[in-house]
PDB file of N, CA and C in Angstrom:
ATOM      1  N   UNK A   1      34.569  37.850  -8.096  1.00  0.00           N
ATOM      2  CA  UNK A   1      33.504  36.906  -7.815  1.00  0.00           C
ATOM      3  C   UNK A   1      32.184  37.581  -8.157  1.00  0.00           C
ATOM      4  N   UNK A   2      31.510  37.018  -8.937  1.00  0.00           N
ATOM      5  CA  UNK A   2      29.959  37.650  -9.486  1.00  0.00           C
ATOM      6  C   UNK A   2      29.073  37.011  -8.847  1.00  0.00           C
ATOM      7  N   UNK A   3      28.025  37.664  -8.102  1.00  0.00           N
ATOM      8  CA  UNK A   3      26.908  37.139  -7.408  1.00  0.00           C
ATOM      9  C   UNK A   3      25.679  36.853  -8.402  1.00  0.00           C
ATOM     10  N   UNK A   4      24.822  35.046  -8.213  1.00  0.00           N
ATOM     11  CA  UNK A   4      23.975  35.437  -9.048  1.00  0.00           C
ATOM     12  C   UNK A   4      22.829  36.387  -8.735  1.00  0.00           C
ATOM     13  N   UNK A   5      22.038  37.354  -9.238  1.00  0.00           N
ATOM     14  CA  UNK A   5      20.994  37.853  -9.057  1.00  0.00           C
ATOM     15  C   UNK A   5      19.778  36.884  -9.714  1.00  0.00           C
ATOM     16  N   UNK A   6      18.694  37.657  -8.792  1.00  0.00           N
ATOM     17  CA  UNK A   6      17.189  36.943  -9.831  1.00  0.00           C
ATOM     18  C   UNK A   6      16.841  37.389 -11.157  1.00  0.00           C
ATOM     19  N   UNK A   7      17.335  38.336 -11.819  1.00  0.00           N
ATOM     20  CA  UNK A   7      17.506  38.921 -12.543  1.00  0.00           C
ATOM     21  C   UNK A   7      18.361  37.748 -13.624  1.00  0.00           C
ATOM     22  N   UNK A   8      19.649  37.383 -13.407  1.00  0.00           N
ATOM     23  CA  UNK A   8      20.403  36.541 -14.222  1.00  0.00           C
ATOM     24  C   UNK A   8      19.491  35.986 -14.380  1.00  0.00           C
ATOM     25  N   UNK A   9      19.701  35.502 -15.971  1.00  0.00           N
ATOM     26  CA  UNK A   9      19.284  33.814 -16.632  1.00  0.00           C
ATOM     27  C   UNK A   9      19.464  32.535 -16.109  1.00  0.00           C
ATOM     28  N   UNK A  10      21.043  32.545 -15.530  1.00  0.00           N
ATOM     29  CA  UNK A  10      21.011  31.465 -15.419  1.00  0.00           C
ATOM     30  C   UNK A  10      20.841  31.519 -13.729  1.00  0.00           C
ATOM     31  N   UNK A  11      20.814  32.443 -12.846  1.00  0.00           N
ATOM     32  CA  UNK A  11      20.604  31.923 -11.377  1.00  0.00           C
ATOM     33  C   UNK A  11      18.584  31.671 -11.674  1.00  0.00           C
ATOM     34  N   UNK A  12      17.992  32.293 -12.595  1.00  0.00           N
ATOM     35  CA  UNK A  12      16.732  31.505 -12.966  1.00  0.00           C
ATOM     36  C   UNK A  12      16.464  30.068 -13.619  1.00  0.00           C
ATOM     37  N   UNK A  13      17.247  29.515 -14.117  1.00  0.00           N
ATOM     38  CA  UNK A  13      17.506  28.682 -14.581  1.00  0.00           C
ATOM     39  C   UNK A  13      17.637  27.574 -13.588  1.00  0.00           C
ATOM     40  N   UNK A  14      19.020  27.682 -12.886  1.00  0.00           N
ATOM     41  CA  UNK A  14      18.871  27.240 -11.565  1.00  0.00           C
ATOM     42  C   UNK A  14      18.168  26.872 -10.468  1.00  0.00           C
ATOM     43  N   UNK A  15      17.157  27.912 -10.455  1.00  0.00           N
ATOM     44  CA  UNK A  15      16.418  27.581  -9.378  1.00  0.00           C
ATOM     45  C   UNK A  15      15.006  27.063  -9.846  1.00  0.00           C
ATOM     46  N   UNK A  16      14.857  27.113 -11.421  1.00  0.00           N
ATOM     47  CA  UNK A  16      13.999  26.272 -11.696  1.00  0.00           C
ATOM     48  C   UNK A  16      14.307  25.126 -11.770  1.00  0.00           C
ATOM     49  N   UNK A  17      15.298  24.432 -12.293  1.00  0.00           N
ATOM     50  CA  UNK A  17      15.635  23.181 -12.024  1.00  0.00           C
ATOM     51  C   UNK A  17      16.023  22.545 -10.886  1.00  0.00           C
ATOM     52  N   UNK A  18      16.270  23.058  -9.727  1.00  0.00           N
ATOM     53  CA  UNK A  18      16.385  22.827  -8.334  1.00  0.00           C
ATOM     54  C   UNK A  18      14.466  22.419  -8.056  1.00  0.00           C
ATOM     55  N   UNK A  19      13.560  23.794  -8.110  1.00  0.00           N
ATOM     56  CA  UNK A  19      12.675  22.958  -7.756  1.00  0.00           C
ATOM     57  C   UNK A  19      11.603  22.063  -8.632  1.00  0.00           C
ATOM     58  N   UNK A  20      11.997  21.718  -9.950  1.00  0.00           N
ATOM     59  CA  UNK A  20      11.580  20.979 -10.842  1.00  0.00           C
ATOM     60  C   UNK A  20      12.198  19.429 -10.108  1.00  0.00           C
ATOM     61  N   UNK A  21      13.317  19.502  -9.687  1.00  0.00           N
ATOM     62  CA  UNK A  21      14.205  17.906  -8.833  1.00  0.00           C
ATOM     63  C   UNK A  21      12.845  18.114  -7.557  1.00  0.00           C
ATOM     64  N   UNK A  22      12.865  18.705  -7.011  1.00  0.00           N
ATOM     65  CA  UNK A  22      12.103  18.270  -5.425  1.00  0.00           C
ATOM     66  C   UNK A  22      10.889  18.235  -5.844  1.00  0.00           C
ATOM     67  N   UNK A  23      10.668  19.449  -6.968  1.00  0.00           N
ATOM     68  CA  UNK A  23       8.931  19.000  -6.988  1.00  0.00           C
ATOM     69  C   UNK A  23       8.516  17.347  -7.048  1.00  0.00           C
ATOM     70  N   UNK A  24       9.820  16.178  -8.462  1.00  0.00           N
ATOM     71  CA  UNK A  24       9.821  15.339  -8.999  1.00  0.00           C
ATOM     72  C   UNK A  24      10.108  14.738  -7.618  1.00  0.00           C
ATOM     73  N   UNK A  25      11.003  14.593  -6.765  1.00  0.00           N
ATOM     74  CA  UNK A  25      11.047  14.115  -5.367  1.00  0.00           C
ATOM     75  C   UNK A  25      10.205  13.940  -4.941  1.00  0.00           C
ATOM     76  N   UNK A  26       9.289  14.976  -4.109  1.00  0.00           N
ATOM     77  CA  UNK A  26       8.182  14.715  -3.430  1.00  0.00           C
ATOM     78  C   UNK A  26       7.031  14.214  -4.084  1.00  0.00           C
ATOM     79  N   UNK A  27       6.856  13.750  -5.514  1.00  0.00           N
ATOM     80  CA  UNK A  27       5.732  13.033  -6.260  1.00  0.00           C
ATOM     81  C   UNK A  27       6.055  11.718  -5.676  1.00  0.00           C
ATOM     82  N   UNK A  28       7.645  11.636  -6.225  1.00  0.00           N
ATOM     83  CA  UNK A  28       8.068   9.926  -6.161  1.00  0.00           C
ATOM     84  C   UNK A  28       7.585   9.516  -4.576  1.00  0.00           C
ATOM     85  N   UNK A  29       7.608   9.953  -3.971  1.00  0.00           N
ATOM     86  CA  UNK A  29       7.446   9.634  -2.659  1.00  0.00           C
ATOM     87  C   UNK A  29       6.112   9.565  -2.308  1.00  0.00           C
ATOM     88  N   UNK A  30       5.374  10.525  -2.648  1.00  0.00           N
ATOM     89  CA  UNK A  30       3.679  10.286  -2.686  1.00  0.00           C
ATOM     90  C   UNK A  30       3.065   8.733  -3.877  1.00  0.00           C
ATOM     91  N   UNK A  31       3.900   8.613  -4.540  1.00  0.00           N
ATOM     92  CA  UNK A  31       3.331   7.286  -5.232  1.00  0.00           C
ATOM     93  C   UNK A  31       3.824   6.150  -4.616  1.00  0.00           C
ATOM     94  N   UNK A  32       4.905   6.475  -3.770  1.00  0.00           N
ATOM     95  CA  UNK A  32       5.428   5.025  -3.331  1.00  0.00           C
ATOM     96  C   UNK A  32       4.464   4.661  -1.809  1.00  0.00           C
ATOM     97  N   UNK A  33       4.016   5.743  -1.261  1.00  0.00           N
ATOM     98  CA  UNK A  33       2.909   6.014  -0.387  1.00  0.00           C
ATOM     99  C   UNK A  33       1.948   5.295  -0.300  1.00  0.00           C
ATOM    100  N   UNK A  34       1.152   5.765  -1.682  1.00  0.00           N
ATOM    101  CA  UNK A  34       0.154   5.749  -2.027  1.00  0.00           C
ATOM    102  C   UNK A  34       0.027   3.838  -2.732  1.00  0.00           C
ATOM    103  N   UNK A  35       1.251   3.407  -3.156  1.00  0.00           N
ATOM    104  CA  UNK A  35       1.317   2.339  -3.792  1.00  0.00           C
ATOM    105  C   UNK A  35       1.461   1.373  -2.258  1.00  0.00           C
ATOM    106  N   UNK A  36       1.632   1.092  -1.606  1.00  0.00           N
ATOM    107  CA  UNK A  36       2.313   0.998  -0.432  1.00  0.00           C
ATOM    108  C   UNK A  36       0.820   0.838   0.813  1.00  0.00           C
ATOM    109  N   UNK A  37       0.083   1.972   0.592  1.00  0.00           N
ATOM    110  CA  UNK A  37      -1.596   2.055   1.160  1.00  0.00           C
ATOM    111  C   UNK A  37      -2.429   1.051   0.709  1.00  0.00           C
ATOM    112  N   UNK A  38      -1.958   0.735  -0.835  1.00  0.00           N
ATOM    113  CA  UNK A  38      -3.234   0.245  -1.470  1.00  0.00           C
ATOM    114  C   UNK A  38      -2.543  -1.466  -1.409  1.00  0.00           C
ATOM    115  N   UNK A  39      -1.325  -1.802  -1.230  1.00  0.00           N
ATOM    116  CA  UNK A  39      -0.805  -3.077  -0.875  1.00  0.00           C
ATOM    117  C   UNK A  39      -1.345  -3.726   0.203  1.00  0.00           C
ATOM    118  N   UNK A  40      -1.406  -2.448   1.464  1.00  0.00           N
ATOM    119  CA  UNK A  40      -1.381  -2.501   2.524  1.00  0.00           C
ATOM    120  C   UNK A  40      -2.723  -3.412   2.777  1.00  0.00           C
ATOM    121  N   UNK A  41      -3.929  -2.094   1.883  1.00  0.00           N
ATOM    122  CA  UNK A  41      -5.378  -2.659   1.960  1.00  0.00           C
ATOM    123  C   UNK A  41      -5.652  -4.155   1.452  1.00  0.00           C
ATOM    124  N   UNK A  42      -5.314  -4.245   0.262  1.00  0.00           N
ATOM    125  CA  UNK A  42      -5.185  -5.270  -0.482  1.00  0.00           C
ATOM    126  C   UNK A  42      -4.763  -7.030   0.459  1.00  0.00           C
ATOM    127  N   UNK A  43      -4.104  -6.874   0.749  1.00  0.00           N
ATOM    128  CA  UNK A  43      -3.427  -7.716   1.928  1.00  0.00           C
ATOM    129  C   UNK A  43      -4.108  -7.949   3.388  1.00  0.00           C
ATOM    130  N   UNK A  44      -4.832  -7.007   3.579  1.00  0.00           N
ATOM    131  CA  UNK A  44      -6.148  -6.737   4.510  1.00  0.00           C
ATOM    132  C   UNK A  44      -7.015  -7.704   4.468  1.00  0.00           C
ATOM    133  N   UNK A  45      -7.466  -7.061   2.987  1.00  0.00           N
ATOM    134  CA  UNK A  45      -8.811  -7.978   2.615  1.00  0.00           C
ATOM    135  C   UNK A  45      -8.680  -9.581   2.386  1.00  0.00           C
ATOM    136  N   UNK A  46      -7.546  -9.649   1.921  1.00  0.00           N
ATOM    137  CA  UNK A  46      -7.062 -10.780   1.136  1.00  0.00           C
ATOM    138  C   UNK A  46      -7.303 -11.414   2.558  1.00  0.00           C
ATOM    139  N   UNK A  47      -6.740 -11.228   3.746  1.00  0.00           N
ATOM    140  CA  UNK A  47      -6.362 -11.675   5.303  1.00  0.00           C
ATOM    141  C   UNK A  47      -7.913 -12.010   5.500  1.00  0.00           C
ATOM    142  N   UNK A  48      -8.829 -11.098   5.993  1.00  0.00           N
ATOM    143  CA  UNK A  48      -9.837 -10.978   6.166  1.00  0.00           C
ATOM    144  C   UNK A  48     -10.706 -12.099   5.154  1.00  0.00           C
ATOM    145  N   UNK A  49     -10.837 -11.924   4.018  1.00  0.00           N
ATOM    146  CA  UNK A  49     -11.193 -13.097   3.180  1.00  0.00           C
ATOM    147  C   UNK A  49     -10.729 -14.464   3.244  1.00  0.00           C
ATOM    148  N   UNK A  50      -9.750 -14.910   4.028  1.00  0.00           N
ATOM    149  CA  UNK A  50      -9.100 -16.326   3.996  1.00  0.00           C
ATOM    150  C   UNK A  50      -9.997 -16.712   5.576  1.00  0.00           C
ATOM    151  N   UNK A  51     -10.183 -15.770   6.362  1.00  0.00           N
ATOM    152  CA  UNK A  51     -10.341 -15.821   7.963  1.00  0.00           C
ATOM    153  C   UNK A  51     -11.731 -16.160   7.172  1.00  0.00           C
ATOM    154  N   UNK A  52     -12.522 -15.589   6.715  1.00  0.00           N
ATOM    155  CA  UNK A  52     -14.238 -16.014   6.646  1.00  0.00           C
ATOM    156  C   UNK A  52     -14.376 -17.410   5.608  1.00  0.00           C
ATOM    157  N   UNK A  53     -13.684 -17.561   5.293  1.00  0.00           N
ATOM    158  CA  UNK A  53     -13.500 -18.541   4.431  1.00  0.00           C
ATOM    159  C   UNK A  53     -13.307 -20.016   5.624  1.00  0.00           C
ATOM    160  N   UNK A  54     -12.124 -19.562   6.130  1.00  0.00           N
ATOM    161  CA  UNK A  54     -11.611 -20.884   7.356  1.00  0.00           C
ATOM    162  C   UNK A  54     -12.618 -20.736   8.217  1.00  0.00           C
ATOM    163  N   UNK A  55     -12.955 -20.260   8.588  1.00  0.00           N
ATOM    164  CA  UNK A  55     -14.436 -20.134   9.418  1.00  0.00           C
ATOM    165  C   UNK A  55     -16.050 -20.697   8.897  1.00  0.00           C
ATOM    166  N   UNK A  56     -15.762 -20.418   7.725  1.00  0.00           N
ATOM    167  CA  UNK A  56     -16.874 -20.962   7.305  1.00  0.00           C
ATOM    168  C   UNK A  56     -16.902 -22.665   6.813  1.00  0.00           C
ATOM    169  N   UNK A  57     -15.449 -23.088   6.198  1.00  0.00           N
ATOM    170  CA  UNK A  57     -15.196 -24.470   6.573  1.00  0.00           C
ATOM    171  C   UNK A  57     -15.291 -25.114   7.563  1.00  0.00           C
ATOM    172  N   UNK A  58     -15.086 -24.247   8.792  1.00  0.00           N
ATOM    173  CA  UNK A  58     -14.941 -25.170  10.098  1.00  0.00           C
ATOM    174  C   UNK A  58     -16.451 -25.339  10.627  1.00  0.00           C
ATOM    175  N   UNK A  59     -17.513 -24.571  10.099  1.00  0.00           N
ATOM    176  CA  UNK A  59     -18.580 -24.534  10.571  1.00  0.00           C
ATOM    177  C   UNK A  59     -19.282 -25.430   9.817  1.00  0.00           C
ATOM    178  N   UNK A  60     -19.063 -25.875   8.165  1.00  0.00           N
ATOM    179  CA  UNK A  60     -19.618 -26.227   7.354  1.00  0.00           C
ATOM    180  C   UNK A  60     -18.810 -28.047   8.254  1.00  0.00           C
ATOM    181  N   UNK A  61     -17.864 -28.347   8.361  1.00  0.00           N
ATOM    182  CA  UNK A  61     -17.310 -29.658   8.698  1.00  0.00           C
ATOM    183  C   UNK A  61     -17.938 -30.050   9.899  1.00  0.00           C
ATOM    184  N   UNK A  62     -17.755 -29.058  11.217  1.00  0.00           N
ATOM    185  CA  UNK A  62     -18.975 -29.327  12.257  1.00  0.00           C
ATOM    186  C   UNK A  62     -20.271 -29.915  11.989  1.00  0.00           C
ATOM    187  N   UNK A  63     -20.819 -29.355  10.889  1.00  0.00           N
ATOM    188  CA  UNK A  63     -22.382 -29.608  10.393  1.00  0.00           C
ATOM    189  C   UNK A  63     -22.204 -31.062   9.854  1.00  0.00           C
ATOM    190  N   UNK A  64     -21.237 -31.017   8.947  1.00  0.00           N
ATOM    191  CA  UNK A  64     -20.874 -32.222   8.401  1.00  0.00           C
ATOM    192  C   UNK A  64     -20.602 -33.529   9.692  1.00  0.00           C
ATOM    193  N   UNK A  65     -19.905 -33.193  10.266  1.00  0.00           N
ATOM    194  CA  UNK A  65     -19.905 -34.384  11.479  1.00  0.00           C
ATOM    195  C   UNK A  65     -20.742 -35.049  11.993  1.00  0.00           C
ATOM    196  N   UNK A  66     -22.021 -33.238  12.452  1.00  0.00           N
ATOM    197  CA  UNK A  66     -22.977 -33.525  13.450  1.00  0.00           C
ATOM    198  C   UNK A  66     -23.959 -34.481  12.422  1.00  0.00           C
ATOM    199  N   UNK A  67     -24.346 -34.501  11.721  1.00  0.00           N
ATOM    200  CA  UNK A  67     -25.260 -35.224  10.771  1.00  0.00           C
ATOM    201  C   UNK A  67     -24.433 -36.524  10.298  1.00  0.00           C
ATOM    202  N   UNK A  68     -23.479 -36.540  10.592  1.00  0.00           N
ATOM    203  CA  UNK A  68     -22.861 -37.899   9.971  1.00  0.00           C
ATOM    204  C   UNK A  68     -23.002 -38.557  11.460  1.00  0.00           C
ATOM    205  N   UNK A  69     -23.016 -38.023  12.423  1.00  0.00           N
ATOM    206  CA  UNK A  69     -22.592 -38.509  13.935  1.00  0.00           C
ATOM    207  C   UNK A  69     -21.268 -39.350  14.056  1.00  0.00           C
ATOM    208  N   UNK A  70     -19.958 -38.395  13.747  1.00  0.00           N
ATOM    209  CA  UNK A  70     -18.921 -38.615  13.655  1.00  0.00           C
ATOM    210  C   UNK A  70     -19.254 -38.831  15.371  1.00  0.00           C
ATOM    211  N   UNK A  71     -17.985 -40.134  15.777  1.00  0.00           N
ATOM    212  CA  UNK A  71     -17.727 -39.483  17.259  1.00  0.00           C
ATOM    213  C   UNK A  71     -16.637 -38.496  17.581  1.00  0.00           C
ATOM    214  N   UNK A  72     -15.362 -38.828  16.492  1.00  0.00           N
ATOM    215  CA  UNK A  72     -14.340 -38.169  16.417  1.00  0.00           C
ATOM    216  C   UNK A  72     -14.008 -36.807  17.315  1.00  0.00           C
ATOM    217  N   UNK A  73     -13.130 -36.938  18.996  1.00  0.00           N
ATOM    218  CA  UNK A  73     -12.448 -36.089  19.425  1.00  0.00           C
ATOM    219  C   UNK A  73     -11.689 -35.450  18.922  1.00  0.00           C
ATOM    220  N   UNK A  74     -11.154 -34.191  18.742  1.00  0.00           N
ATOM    221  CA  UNK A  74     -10.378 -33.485  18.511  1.00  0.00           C
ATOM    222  C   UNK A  74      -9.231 -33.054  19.517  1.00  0.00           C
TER     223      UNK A  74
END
């Protein structure tokens, strides 16, 4: 049974391609992160933008009523 040393080619070989896989691992995982953050935000704003929007209809239809002198209960 032959042990590899650091010395061998190929136990260098090896262990560069071992951490060439995890280096490539832990990227994939920082982009899916990072892709994932910016969804996150995105979806935020989008939320936030529909809320000032419905808010600002409901204020703009109020106005609209009060000047029409709707009697209309809700």
């Amino acid at each position: 049974m032959s042990v590899a040393t650091p010395s061998d080619p190929r136990s260098r070989t090896a262990w560069r391609l071992a951490l060439l896989c995890i280096s490539l691992a832990c990227t994939g995982c920082a982009v899916v992160a990072v892709a994932d953050a910016a969804i996150t935000v995105a979806a935020t704003t989008v939320k936030v933008g529909a809320t000032v929007v419905g808010a600002a209809v409901d204020v703009g239809a109020a106005g609209v009523r009060a000047v029409a002198g709707s009697d209309d209960d809700k």
